[in-house]
C-alpha atoms as a PDB file:
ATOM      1  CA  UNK A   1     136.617  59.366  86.442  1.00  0.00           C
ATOM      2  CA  UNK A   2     135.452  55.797  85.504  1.00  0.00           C
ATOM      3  CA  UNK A   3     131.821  54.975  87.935  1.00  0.00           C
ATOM      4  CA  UNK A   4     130.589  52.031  89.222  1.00  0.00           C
ATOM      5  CA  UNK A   5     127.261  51.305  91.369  1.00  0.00           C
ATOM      6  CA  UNK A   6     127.856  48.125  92.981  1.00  0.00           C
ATOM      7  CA  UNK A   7     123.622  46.818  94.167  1.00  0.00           C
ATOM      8  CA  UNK A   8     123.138  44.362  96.804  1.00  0.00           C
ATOM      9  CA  UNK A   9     120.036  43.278  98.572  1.00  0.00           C
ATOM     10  CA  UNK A  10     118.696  43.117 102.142  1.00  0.00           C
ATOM     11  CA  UNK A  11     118.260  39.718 104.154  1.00  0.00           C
ATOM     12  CA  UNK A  12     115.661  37.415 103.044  1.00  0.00           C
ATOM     13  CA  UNK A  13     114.003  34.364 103.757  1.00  0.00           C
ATOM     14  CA  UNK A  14     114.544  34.398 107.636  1.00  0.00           C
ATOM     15  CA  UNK A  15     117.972  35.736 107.926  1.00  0.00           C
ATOM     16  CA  UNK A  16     119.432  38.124 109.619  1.00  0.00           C
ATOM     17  CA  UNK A  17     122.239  39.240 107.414  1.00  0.00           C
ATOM     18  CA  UNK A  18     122.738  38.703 103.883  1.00  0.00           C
ATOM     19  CA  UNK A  19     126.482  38.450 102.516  1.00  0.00           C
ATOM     20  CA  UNK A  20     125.893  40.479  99.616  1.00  0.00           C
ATOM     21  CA  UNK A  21     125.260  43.657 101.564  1.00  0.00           C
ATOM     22  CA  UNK A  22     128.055  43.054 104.229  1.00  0.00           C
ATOM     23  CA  UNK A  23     130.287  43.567 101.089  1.00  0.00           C
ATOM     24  CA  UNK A  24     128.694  45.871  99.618  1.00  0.00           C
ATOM     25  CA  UNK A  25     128.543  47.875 102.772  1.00  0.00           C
ATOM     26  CA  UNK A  26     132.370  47.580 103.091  1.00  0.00           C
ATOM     27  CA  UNK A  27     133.220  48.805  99.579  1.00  0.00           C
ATOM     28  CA  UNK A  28     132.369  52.402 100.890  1.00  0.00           C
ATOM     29  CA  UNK A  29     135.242  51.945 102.748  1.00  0.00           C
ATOM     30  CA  UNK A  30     137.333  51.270 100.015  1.00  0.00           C
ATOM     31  CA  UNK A  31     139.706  54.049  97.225  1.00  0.00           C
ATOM     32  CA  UNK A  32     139.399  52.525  93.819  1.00  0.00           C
ATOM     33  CA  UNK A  33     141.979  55.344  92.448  1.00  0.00           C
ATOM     34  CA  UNK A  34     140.311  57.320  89.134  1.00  0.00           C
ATOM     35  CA  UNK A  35     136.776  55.818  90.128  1.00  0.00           C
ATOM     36  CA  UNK A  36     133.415  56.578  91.924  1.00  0.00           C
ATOM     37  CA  UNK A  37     131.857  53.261  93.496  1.00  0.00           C
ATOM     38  CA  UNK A  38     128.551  53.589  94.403  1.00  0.00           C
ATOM     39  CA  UNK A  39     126.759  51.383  96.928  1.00  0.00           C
ATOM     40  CA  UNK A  40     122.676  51.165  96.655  1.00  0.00           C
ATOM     41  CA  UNK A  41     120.833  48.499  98.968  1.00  0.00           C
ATOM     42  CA  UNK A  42     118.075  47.166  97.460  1.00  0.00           C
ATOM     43  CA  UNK A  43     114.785  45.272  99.155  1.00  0.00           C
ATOM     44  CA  UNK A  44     113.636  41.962  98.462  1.00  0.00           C
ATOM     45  CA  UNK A  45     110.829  43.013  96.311  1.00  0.00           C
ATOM     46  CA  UNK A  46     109.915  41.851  92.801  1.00  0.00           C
ATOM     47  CA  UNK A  47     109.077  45.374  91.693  1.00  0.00           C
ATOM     48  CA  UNK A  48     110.536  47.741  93.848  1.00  0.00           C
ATOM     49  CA  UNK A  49     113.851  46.420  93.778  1.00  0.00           C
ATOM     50  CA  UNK A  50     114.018  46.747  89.429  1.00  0.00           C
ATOM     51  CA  UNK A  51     112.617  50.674  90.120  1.00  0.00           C
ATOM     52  CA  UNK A  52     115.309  51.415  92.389  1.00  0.00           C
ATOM     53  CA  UNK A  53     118.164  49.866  90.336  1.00  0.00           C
ATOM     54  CA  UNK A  54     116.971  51.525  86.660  1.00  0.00           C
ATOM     55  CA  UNK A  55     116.104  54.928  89.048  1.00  0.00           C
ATOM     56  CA  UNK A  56     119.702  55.305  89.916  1.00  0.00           C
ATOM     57  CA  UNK A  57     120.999  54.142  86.423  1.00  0.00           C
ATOM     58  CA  UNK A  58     119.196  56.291  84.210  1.00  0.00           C
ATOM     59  CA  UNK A  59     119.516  59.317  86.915  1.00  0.00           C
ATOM     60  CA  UNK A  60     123.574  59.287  86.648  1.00  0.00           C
ATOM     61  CA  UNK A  61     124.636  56.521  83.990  1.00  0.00           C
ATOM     62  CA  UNK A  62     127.776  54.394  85.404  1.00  0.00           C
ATOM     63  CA  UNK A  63     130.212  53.107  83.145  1.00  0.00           C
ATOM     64  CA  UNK A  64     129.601  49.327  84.723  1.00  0.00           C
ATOM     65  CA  UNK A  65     127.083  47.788  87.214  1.00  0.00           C
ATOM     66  CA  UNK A  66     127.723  44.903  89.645  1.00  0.00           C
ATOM     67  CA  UNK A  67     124.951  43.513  91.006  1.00  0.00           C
ATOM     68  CA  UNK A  68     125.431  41.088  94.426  1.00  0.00           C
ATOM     69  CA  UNK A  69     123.515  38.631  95.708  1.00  0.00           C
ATOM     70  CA  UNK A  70     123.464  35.835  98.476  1.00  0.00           C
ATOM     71  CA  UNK A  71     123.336  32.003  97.112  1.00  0.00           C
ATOM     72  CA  UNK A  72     123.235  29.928 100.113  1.00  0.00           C
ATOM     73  CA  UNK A  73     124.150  26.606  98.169  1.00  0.00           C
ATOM     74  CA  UNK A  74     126.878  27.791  96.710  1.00  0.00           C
ATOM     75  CA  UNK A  75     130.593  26.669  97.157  1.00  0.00           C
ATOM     76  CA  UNK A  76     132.153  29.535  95.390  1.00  0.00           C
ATOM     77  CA  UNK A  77     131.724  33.141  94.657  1.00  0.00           C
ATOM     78  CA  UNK A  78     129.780  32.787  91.017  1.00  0.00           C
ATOM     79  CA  UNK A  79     129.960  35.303  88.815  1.00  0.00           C
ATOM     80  CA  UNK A  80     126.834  34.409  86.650  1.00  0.00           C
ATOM     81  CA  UNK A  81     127.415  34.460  82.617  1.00  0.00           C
ATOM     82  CA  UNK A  82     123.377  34.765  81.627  1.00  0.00           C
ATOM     83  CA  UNK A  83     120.119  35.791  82.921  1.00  0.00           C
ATOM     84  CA  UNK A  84     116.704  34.609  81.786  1.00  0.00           C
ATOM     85  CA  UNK A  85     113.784  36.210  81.161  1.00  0.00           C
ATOM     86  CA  UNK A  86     111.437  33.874  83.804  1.00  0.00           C
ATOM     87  CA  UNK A  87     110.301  34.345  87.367  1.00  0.00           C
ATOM     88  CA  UNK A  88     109.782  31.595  88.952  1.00  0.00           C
ATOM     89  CA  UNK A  89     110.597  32.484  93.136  1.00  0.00           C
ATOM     90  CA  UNK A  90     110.910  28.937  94.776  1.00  0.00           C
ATOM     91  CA  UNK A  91     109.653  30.921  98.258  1.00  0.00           C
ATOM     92  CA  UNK A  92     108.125  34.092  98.258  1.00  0.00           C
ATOM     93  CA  UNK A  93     110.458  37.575  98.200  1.00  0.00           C
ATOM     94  CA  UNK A  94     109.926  40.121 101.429  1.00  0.00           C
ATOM     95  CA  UNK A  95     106.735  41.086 100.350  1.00  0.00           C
ATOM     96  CA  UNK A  96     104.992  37.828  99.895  1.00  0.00           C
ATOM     97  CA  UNK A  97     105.681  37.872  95.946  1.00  0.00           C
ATOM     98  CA  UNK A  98     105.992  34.133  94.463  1.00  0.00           C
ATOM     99  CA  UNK A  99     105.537  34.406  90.736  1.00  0.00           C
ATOM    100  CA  UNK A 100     105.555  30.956  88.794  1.00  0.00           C
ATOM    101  CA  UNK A 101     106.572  30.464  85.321  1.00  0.00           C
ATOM    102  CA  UNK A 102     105.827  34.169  84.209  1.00  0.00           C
ATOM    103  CA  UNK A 103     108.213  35.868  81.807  1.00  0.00           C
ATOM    104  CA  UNK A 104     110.269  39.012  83.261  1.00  0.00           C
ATOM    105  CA  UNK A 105     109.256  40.766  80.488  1.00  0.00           C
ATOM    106  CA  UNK A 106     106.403  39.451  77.924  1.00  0.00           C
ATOM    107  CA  UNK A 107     107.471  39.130  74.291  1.00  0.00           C
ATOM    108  CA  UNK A 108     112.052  40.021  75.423  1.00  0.00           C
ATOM    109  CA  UNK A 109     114.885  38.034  74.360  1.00  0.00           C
ATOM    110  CA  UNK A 110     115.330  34.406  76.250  1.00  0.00           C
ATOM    111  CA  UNK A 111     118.432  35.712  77.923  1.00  0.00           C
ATOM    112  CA  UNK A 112     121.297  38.074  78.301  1.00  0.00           C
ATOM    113  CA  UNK A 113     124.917  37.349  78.608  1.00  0.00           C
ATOM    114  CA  UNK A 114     126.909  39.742  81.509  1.00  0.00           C
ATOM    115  CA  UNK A 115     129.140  42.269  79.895  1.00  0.00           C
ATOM    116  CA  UNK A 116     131.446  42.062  82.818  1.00  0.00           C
ATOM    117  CA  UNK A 117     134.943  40.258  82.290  1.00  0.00           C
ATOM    118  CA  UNK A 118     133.777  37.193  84.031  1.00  0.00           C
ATOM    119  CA  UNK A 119     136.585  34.948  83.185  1.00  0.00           C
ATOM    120  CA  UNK A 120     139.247  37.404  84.303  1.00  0.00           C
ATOM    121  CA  UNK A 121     137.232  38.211  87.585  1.00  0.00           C
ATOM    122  CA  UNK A 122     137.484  34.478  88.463  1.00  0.00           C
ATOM    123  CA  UNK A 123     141.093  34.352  87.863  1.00  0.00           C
ATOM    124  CA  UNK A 124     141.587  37.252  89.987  1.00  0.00           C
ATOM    125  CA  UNK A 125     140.408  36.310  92.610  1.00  0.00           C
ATOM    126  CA  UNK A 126     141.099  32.129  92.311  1.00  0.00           C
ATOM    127  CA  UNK A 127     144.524  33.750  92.529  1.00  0.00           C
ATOM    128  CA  UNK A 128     144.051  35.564  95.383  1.00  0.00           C
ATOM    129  CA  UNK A 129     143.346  32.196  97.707  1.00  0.00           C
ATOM    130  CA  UNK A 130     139.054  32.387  97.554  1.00  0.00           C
ATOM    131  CA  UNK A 131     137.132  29.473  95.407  1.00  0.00           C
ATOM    132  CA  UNK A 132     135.516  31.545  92.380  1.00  0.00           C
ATOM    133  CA  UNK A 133     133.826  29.900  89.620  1.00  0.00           C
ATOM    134  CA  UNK A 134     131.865  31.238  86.433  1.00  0.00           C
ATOM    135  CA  UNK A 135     128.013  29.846  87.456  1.00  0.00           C
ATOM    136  CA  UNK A 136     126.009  29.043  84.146  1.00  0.00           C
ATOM    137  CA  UNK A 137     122.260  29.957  85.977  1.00  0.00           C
ATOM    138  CA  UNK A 138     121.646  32.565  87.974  1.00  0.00           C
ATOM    139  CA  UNK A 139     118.368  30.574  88.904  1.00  0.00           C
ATOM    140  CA  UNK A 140     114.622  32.125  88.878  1.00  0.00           C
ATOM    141  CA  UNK A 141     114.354  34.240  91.966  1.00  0.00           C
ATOM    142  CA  UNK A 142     114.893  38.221  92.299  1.00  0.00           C
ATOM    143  CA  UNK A 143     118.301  37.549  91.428  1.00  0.00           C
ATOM    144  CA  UNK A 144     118.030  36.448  87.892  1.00  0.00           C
ATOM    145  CA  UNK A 145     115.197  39.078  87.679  1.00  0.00           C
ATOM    146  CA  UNK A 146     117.249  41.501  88.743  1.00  0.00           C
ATOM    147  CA  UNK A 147     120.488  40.796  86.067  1.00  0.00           C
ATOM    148  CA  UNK A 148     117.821  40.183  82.899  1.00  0.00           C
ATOM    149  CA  UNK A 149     115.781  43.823  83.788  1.00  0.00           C
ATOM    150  CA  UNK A 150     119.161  45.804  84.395  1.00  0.00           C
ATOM    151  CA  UNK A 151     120.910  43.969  81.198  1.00  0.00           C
ATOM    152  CA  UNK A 152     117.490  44.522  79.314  1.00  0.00           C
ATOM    153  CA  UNK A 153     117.454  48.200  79.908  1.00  0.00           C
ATOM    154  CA  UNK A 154     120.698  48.510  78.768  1.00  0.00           C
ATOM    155  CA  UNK A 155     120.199  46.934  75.387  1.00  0.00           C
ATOM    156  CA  UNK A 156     116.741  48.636  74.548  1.00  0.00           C
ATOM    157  CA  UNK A 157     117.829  52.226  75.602  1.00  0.00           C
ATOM    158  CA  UNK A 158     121.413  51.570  73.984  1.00  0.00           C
ATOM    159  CA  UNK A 159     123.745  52.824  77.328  1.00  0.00           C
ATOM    160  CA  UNK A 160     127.244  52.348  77.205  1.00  0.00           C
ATOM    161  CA  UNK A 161     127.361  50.419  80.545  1.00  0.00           C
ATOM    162  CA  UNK A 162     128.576  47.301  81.444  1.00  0.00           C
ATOM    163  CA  UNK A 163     126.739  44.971  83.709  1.00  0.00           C
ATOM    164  CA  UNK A 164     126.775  41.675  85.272  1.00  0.00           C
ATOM    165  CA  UNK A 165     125.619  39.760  88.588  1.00  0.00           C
ATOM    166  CA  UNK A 166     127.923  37.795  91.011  1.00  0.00           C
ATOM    167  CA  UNK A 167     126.783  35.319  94.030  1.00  0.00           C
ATOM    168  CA  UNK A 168     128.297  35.086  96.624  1.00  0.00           C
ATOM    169  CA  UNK A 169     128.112  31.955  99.481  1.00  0.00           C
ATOM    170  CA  UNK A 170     126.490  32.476 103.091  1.00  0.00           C
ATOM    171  CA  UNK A 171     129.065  33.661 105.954  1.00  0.00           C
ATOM    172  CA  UNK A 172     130.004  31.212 108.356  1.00  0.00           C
ATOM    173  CA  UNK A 173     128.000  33.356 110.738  1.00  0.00           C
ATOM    174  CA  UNK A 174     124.760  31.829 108.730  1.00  0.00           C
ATOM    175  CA  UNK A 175     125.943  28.444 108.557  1.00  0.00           C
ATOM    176  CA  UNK A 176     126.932  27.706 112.443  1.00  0.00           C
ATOM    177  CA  UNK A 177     123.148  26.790 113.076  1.00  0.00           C
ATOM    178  CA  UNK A 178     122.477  25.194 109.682  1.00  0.00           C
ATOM    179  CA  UNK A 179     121.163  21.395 109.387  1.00  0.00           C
ATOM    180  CA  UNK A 180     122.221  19.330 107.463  1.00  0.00           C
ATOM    181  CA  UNK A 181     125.370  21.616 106.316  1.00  0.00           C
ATOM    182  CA  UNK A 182     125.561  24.300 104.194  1.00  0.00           C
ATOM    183  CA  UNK A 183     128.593  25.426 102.392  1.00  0.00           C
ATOM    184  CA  UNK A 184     130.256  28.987 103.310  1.00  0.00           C
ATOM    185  CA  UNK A 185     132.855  31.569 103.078  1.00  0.00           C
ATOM    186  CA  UNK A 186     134.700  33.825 105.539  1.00  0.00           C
ATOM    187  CA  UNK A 187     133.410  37.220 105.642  1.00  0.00           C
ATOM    188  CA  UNK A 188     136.901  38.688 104.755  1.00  0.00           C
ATOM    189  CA  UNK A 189     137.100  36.099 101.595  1.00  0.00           C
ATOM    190  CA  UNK A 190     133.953  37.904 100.071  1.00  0.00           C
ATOM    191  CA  UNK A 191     134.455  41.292 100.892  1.00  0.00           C
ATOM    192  CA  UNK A 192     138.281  40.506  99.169  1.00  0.00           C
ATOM    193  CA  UNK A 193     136.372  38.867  96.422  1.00  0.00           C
ATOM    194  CA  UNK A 194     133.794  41.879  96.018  1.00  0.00           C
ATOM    195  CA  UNK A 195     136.733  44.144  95.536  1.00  0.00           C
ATOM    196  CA  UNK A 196     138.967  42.487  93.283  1.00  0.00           C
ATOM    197  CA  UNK A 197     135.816  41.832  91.087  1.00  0.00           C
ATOM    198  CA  UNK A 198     135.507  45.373  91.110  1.00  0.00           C
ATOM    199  CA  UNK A 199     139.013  46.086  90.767  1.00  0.00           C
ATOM    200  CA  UNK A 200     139.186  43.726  87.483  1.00  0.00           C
ATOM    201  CA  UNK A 201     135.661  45.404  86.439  1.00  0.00           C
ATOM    202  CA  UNK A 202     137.316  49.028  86.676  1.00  0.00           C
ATOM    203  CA  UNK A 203     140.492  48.164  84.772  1.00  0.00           C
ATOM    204  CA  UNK A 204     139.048  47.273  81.941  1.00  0.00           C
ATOM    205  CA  UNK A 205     136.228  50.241  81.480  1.00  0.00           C
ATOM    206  CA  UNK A 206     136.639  53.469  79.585  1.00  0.00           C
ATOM    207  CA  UNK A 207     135.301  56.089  81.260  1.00  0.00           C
ATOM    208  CA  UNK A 208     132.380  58.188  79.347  1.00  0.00           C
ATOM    209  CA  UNK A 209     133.286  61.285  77.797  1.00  0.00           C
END
């Protein structure tokens, strides 16, 4: 059976939901035939939320990792193509944490391309009716931090996983109150879009031995 842990993280920065976890929380509900999805929420927390994530992956190694998060600016849902090894939080995380120009980790590699079948997950679901685009930065904040330490670990302990990050836009419910306007998506669009990127994902894994 091929096994996926799909991460998303709390609400941040004032709000009261965050879109990334309102899919997440909906892929329990979901059969992926001949695969285990996993759902792990993760806090807004520079440290704890990189224990949490390598915790679970080196406890039960899945064959893939998608990692969700909320971009507010965005348009589209982004799956992101590299991550960077900076911090550099433009507000502070949950706990108050607003690193500036500091390296993720001293002395790594500049960056990381996702393993995950980016262009084909943008097709899917472009085909499906919901704006998807491949994003080129992931910015600075816990979610870059978040795709480099995962993709990092992978590398320098040689698993066989596959691993990438995706964005997703605010809900409408977010943007009613919003000045000046923000873009956003329904919440069925990107819970539709959070499955068929899984769905794509899971097609194209072979399952460890």
């Amino acid at each position: 059976m091929k096994r996926l842990l799909l991460t998303a993280f709390e609400p941040f920065a004032g709000e009261s939901i965050n879109p990334s976890l309102e899919a997440a929380r909906q892929m329990e509900k979901v059969s992926f035939p001949g695969a285990l999805v996993r759902v792990a929420e993760l806090p807004v927390d520079r440290y704890r939320a990189i224990e949490i994530s390598l915790e679970l992956i080196r406890a039960d190694p899945p064959d893939a990792v998608i990692m969700l998060g909320e971009a507010g600016a965005r348009y589209r849902v982004n799956p992101e193509r590299v991550a960077i090894n900076v911090d550099d939080f433009r507000i502070p995380d949950n706990r108050g944490n607003q690193p500036k120009d500091e390296p993720i980790i001293e002395g790594g590699p500049v960056g990381y391309f996702s393993t995950l079948p980016i262009r084909a997950i943008v097709d899917r679901i472009n085909n499906a009716h919901i704006p998807a685009a491949i994003s080129n930065s992931a910015g600075a904040h816990l979610c870059n931090r978040l795709f480099y330490s995962v993709m990092h670990t992978i590398s320098i302990e040689g698993l066989r996983i596959k691993a990438g990050f995706i964005h997703v836009p605010y809900l409408h419910d977010q943007a009613i109150n919003k000045y000046p306007d923000v873009p956003s998506l329904s919440r069925d669009s990107i819970v539709e879009a959070v499955r068929l990127a899984i769905e794509v994902s899971l097609s194209l894994l072979t399952p460890h031995a």
